[in-house]
N, C-alpha and C. Protein backbone atom coordinates (compact mmCIF):
# COMPACT_ATOMS: atom_id res chain seq x y z
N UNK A 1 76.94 -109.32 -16.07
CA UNK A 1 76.87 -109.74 -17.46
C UNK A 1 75.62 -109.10 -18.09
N UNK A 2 75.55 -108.56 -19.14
CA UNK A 2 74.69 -107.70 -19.77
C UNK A 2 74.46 -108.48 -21.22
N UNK A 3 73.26 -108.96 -21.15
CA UNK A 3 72.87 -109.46 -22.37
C UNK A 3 71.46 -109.23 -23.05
N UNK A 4 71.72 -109.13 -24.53
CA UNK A 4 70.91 -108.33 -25.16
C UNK A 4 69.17 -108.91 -25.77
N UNK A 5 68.05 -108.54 -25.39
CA UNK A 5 66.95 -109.33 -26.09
C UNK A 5 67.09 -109.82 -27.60
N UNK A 6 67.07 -110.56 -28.28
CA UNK A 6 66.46 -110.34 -29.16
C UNK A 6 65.01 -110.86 -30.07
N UNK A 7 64.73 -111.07 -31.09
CA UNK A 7 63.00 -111.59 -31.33
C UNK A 7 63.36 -112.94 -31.36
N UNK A 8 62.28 -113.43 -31.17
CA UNK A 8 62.25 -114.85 -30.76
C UNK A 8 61.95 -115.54 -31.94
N UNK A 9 61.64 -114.97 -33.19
CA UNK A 9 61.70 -115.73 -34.65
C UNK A 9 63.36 -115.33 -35.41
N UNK A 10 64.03 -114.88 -34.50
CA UNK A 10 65.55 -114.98 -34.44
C UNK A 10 66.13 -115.29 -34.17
N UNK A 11 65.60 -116.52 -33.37
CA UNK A 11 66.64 -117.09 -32.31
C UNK A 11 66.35 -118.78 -31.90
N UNK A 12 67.24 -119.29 -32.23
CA UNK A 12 66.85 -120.54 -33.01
C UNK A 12 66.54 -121.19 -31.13
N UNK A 13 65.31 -121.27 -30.91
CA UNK A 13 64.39 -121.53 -30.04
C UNK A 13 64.32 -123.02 -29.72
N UNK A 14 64.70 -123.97 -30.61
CA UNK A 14 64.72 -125.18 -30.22
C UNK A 14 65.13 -125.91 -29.20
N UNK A 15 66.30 -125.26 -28.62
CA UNK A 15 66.49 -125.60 -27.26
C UNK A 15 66.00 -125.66 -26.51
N UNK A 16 64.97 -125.02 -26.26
CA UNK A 16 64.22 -124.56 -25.01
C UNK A 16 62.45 -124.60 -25.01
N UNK A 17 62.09 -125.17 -26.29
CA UNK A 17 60.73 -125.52 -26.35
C UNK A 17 60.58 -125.20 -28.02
N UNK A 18 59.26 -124.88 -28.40
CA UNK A 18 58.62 -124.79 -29.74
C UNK A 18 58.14 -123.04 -29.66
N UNK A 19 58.60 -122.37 -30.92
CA UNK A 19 58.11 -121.30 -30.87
C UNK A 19 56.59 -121.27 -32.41
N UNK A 20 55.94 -120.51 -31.82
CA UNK A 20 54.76 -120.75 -33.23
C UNK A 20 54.63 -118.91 -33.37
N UNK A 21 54.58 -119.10 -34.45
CA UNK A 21 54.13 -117.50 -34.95
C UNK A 21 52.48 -117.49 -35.31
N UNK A 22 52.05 -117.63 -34.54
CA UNK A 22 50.83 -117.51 -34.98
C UNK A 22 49.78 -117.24 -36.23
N UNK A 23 50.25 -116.09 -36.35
CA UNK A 23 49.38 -115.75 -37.83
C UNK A 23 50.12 -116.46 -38.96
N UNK A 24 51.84 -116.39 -38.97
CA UNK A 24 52.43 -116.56 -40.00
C UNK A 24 52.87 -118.41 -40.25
N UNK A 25 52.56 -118.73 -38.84
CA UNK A 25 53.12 -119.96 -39.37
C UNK A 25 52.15 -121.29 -40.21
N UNK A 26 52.55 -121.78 -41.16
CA UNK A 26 51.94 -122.59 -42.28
C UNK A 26 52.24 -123.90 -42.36
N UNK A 27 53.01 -124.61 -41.03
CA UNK A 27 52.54 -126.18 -40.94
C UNK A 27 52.00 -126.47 -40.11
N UNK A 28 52.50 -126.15 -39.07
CA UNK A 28 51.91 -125.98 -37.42
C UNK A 28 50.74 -125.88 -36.80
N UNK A 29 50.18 -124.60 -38.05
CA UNK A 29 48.77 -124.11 -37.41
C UNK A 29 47.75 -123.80 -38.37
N UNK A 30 46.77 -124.18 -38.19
CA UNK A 30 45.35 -124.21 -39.29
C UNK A 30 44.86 -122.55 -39.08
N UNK A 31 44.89 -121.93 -40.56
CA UNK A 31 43.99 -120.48 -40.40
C UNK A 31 42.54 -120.78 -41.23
N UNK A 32 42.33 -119.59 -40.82
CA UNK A 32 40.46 -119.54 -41.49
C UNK A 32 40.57 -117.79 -41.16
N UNK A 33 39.73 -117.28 -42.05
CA UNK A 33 39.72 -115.96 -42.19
C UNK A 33 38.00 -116.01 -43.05
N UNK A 34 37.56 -115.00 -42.57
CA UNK A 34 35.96 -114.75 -43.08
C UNK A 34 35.94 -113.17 -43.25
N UNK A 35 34.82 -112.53 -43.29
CA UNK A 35 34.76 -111.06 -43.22
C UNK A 35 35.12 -110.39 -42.21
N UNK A 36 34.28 -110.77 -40.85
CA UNK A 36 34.60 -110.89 -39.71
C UNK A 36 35.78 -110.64 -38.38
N UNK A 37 36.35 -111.95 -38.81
CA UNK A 37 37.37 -112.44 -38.28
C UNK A 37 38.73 -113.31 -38.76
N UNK A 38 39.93 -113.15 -38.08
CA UNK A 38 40.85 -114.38 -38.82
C UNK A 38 40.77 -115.01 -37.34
N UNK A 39 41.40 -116.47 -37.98
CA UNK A 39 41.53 -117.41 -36.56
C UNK A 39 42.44 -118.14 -37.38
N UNK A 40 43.75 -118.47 -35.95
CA UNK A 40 44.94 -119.39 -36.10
C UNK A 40 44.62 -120.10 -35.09
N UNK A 41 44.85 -121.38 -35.48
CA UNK A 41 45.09 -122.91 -34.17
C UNK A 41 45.72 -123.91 -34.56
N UNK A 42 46.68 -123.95 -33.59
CA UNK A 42 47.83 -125.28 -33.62
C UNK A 42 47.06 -126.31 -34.15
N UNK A 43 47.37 -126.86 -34.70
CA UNK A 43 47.08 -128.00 -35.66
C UNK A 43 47.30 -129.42 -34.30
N UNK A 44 48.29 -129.78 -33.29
CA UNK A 44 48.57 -130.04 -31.86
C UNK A 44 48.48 -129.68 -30.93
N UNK A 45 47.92 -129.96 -29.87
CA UNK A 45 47.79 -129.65 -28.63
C UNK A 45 49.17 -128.73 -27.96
N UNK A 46 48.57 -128.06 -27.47
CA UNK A 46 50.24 -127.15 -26.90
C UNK A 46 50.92 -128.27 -26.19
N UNK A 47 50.22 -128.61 -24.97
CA UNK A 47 51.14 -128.82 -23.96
C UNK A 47 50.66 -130.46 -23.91
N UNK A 48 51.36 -131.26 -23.08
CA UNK A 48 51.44 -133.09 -23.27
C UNK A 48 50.31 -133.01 -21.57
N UNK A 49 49.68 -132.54 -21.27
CA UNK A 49 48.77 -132.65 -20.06
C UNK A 49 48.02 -131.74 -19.89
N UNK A 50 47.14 -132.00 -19.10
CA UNK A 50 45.80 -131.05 -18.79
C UNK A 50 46.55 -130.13 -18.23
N UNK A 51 46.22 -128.51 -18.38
CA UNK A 51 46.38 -127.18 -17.71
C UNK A 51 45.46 -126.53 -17.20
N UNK A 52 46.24 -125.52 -16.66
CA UNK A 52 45.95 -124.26 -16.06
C UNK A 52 45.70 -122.85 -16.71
N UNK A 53 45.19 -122.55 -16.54
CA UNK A 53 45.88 -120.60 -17.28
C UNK A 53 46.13 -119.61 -16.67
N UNK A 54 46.89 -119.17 -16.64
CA UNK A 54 47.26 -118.16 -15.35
C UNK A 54 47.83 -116.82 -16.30
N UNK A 55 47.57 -115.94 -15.28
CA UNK A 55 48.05 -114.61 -16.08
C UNK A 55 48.39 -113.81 -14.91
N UNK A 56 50.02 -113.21 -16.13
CA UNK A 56 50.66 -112.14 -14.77
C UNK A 56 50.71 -111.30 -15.65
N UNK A 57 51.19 -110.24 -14.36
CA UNK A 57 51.57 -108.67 -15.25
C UNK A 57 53.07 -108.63 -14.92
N UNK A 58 53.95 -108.64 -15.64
CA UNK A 58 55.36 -108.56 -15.65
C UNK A 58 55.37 -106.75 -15.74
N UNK A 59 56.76 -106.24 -15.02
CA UNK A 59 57.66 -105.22 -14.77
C UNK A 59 58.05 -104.86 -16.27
N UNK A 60 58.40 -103.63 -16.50
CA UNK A 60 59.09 -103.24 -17.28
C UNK A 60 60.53 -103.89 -17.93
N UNK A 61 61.20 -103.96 -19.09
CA UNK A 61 62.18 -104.22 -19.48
C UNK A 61 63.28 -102.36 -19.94
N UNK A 62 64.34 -102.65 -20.01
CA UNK A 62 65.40 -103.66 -19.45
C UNK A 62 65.25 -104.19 -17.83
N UNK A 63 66.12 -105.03 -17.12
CA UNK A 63 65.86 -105.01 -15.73
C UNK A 63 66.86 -106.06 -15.48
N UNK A 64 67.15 -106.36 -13.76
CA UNK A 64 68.28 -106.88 -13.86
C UNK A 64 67.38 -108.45 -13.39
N UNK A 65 67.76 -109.39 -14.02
CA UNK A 65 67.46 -110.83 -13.54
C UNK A 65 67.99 -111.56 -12.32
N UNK A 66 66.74 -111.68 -11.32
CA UNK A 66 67.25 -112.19 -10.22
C UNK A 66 67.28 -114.12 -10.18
N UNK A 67 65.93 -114.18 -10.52
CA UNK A 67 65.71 -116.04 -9.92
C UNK A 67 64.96 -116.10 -10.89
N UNK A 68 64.75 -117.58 -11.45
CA UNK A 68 64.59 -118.19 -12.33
C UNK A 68 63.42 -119.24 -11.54
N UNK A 69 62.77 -120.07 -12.79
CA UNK A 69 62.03 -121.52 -12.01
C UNK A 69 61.76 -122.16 -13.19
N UNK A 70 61.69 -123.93 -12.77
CA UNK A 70 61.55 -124.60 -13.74
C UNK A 70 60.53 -125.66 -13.51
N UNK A 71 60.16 -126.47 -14.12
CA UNK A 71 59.15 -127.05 -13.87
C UNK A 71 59.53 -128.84 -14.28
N UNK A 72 59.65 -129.79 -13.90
CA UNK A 72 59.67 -130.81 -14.24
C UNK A 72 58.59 -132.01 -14.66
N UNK A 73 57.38 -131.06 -14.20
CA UNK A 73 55.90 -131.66 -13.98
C UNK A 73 55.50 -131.36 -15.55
N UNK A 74 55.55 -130.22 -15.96
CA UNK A 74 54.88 -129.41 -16.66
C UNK A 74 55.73 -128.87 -17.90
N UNK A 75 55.35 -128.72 -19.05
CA UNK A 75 55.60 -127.99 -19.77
C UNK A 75 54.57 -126.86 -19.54
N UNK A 76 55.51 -125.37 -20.26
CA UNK A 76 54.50 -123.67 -19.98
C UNK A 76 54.63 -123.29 -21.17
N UNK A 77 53.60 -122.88 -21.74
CA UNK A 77 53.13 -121.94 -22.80
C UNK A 77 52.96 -120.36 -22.14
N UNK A 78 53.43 -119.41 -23.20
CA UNK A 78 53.53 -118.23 -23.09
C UNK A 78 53.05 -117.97 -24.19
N UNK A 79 51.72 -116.57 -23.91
CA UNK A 79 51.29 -116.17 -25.15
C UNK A 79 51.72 -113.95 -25.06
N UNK A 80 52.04 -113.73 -26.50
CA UNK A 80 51.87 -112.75 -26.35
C UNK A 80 50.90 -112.20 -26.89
N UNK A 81 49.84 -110.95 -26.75
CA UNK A 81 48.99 -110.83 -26.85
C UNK A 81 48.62 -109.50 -27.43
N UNK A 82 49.17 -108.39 -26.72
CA UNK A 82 48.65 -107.08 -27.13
C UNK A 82 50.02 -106.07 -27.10
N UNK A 83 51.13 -106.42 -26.72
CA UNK A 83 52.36 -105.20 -26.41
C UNK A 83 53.30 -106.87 -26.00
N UNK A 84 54.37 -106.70 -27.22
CA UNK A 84 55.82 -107.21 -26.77
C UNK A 84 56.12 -107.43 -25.51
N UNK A 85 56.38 -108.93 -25.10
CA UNK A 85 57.43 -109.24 -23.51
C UNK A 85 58.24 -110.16 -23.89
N UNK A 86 59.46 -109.70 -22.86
CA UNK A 86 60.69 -110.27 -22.67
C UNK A 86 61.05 -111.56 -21.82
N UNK A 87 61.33 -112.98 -22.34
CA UNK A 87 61.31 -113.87 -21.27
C UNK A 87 62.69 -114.24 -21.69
N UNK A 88 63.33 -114.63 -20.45
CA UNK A 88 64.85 -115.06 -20.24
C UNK A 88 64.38 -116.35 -19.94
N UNK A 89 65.02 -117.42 -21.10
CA UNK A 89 65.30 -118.99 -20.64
C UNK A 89 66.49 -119.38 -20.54
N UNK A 90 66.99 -120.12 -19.86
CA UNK A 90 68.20 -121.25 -19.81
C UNK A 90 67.76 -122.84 -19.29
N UNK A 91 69.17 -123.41 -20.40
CA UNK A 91 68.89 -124.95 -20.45
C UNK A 91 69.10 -125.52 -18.23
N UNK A 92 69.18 -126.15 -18.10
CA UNK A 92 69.27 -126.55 -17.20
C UNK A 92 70.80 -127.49 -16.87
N UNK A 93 70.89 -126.99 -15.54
CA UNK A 93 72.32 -128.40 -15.45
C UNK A 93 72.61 -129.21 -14.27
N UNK A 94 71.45 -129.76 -14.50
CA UNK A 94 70.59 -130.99 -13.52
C UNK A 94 70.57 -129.89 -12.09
N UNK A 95 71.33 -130.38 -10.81
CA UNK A 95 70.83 -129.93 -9.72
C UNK A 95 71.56 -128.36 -9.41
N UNK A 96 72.68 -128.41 -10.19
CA UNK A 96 72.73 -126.47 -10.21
C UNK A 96 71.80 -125.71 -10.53
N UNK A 97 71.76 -124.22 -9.56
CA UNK A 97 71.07 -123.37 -10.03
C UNK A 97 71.56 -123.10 -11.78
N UNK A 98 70.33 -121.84 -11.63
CA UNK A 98 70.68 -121.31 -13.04
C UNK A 98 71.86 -120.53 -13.38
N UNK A 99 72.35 -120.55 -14.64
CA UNK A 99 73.95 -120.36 -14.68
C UNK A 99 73.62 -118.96 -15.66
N UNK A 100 74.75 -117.80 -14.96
CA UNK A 100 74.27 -116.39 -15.75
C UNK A 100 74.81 -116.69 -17.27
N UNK A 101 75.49 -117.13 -17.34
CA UNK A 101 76.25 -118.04 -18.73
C UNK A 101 75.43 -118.35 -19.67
N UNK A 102 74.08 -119.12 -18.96
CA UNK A 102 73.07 -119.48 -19.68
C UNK A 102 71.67 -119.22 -20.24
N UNK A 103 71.85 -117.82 -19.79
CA UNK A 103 70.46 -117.33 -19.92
C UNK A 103 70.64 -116.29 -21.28
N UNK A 104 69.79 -116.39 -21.69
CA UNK A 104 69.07 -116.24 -23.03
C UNK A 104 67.69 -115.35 -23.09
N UNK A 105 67.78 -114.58 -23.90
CA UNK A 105 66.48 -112.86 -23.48
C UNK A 105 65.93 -113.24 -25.27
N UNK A 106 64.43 -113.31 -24.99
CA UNK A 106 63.63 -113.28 -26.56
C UNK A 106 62.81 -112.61 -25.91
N UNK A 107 62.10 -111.47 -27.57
CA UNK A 107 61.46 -110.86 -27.37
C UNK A 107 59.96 -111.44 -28.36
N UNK A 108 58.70 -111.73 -27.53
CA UNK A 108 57.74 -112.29 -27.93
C UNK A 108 56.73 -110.77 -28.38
N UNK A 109 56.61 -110.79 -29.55
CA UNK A 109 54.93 -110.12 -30.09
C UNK A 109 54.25 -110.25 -30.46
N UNK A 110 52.99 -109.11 -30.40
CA UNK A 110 51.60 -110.27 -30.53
C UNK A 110 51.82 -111.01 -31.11
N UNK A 111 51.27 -112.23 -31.05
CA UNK A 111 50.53 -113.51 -32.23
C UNK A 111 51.76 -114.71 -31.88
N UNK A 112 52.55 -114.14 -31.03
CA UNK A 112 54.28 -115.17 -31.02
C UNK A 112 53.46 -115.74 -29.32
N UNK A 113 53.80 -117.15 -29.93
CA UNK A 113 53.90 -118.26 -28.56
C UNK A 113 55.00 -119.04 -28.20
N UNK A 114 55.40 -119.18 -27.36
CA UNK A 114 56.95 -119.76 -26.35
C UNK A 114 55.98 -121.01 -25.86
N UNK A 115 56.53 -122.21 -26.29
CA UNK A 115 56.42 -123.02 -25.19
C UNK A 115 57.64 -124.32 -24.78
N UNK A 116 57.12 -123.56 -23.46
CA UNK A 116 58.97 -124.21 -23.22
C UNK A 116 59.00 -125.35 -22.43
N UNK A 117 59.86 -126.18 -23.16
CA UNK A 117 59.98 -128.02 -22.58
C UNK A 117 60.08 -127.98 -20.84
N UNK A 118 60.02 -129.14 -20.55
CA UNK A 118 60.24 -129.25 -19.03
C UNK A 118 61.44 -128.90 -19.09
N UNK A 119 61.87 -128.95 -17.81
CA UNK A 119 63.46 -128.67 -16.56
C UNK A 119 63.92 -126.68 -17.67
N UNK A 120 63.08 -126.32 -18.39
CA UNK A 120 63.89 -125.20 -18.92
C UNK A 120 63.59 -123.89 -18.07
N UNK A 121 64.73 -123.60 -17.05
CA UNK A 121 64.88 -122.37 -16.45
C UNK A 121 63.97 -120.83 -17.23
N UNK A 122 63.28 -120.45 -16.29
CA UNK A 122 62.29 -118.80 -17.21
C UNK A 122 62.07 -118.05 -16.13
N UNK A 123 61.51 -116.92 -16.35
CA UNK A 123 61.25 -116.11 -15.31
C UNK A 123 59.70 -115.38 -15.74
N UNK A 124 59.27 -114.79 -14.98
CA UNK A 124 58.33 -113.61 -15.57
C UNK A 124 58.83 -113.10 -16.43
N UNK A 125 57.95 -112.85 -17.59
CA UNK A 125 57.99 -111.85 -18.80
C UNK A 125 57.95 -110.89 -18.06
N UNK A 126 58.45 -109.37 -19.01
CA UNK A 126 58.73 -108.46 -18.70
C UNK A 126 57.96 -107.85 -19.74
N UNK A 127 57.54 -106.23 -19.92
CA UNK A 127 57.03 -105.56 -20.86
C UNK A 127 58.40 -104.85 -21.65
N UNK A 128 58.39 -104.66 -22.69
CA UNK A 128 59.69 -103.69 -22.84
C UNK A 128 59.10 -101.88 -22.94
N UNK A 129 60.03 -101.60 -21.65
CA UNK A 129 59.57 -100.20 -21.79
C UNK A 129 58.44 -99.93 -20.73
N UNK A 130 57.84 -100.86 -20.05
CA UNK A 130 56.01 -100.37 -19.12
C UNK A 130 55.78 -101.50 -18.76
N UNK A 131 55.34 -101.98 -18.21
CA UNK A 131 54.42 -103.06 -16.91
C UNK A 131 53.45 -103.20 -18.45
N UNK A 132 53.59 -105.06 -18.35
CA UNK A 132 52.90 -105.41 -19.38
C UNK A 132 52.23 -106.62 -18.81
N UNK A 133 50.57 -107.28 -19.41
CA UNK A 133 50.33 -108.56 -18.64
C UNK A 133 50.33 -109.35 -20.20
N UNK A 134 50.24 -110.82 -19.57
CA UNK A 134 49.90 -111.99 -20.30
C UNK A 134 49.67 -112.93 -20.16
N UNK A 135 49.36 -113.93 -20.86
CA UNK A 135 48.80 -115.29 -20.55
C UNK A 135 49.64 -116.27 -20.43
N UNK A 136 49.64 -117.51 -19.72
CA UNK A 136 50.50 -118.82 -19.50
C UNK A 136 49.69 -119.77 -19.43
N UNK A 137 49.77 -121.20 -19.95
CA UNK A 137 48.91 -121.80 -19.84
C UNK A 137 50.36 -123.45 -19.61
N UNK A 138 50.31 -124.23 -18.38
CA UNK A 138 50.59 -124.82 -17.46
C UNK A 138 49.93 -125.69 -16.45
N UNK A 139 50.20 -127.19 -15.60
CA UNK A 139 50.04 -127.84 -15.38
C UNK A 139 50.11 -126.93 -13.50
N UNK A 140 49.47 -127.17 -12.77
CA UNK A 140 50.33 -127.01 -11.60
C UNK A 140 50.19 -127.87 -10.88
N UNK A 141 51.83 -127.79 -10.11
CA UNK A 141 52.17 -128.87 -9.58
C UNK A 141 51.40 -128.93 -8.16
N UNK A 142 52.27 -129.73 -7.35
CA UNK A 142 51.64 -130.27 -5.89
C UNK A 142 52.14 -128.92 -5.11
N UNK A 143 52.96 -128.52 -5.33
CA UNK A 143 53.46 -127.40 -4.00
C UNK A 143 54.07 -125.94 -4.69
N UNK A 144 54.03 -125.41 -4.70
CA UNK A 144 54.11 -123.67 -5.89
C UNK A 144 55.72 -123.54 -6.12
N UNK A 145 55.60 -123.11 -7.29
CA UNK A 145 56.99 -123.22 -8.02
C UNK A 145 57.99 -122.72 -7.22
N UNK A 146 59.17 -123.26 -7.32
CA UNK A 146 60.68 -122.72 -6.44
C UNK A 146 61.39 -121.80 -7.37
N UNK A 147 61.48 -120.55 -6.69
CA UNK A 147 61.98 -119.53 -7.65
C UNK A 147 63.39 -119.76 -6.76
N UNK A 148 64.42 -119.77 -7.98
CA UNK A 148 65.86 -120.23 -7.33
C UNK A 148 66.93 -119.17 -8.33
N UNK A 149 67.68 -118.76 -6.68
CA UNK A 149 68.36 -117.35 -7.54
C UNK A 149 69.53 -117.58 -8.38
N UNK A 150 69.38 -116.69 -9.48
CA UNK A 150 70.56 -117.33 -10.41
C UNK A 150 71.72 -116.66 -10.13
N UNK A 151 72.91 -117.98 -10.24
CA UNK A 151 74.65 -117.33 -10.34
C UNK A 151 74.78 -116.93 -11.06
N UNK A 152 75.36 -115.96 -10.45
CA UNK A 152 76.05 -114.76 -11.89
C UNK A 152 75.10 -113.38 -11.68
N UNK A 153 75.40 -112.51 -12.07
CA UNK A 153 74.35 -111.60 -12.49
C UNK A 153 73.90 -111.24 -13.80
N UNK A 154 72.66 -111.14 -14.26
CA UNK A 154 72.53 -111.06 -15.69
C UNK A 154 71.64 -109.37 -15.64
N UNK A 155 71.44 -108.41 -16.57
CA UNK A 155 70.87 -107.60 -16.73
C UNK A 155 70.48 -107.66 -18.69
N UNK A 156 69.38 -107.37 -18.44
CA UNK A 156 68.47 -108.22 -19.79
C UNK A 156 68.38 -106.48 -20.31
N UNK A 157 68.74 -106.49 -21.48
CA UNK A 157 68.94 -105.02 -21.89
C UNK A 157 67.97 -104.76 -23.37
N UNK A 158 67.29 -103.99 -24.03
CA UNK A 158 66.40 -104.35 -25.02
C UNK A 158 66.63 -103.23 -26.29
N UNK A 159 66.52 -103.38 -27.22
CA UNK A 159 67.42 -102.36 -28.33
C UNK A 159 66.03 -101.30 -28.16
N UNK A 160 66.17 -99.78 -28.22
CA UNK A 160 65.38 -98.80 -28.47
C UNK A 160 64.34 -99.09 -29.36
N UNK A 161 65.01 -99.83 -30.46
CA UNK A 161 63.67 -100.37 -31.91
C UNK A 161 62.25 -101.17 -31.47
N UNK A 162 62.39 -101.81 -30.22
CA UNK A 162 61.86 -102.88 -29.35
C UNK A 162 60.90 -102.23 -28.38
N UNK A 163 61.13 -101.19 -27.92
CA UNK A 163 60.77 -100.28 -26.96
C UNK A 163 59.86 -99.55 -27.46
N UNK A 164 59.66 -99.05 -28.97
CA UNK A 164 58.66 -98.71 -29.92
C UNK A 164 58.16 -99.06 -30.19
N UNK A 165 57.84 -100.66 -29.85
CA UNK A 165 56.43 -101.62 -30.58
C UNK A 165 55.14 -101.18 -30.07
């Protein structure tokens, strides 16, 4: 099954957590701008518990999706930062793995934050186009996340326009 990225202020995100646009968004998040500098901040706390911050470097995009993980402890924030990444979510369906049916490809750029509710299936971001890193900010649990392989096969595919950011 071959399914296509697209931006994540396109894609009605509610399912799967809160998306914030950082610079652009105007209830959510308090700006201030000086000579200097601009600064955006959630107006709310990201996440409902004390975190972590962790940072990976995700693989290139397109690519084919193997295993998924979810978290029941924790809600995860994803920030993008400097170069566009690709994260595949799906809803969950209680003790089944992840269903290729259900997975879902957004493409996050700078200033765009993902944060995605508990039990919601994700994987490593991906860069589109080059090995890209970024930030996560997360609870961790008692014993390290269960990466659980998903049915179906999915291959996360990204439009050329995307690949130019």
């Amino acid at each position: 099954m071959i399914i296509r990225a697209a931006a994540i202020s396109e894609f009605e995100f509610a399912h799967y957590g809160i998306y914030y646009n950082m610079p652009k968004d105007g209830e959510r998040v308090m700006h201030s701008r000086t000579a200097s500098y601009e600064d955006h901040m959630t107006r709310l706390p990201l996440l409902d518990t004390s975190a972590h911050l962790g940072y990976t470097v995700g693989q290139s995009a397109p690519y084919t999706l193997h295993s998924m993980e979810k978290h029941a402890h924790t809600m995860e924030a994803v920030f993008c930062a400097a170069a566009p990444i690709v994260l595949c979510v799906a809803v969950s369906r209680g003790s089944l793995p992840p269903q290729a049916e259900d997975v879902r490809a957004v493409i996050l750029k700078p200033g765009d934050v993902a944060v995605l509710n508990r039990g919601i299936w994700h994987d490593a971001c991906h860069g589109l186009g080059r090995q890209t890193a970024y930030y996560y900010l997360a609870s961790r649990g008692e014993a390290p996340a269960e990466w659980v392989e998903v049915e179906g096969e999915v291959v996360v595919e990204t439009d050329t326009f995307y690949n130019g950011l």
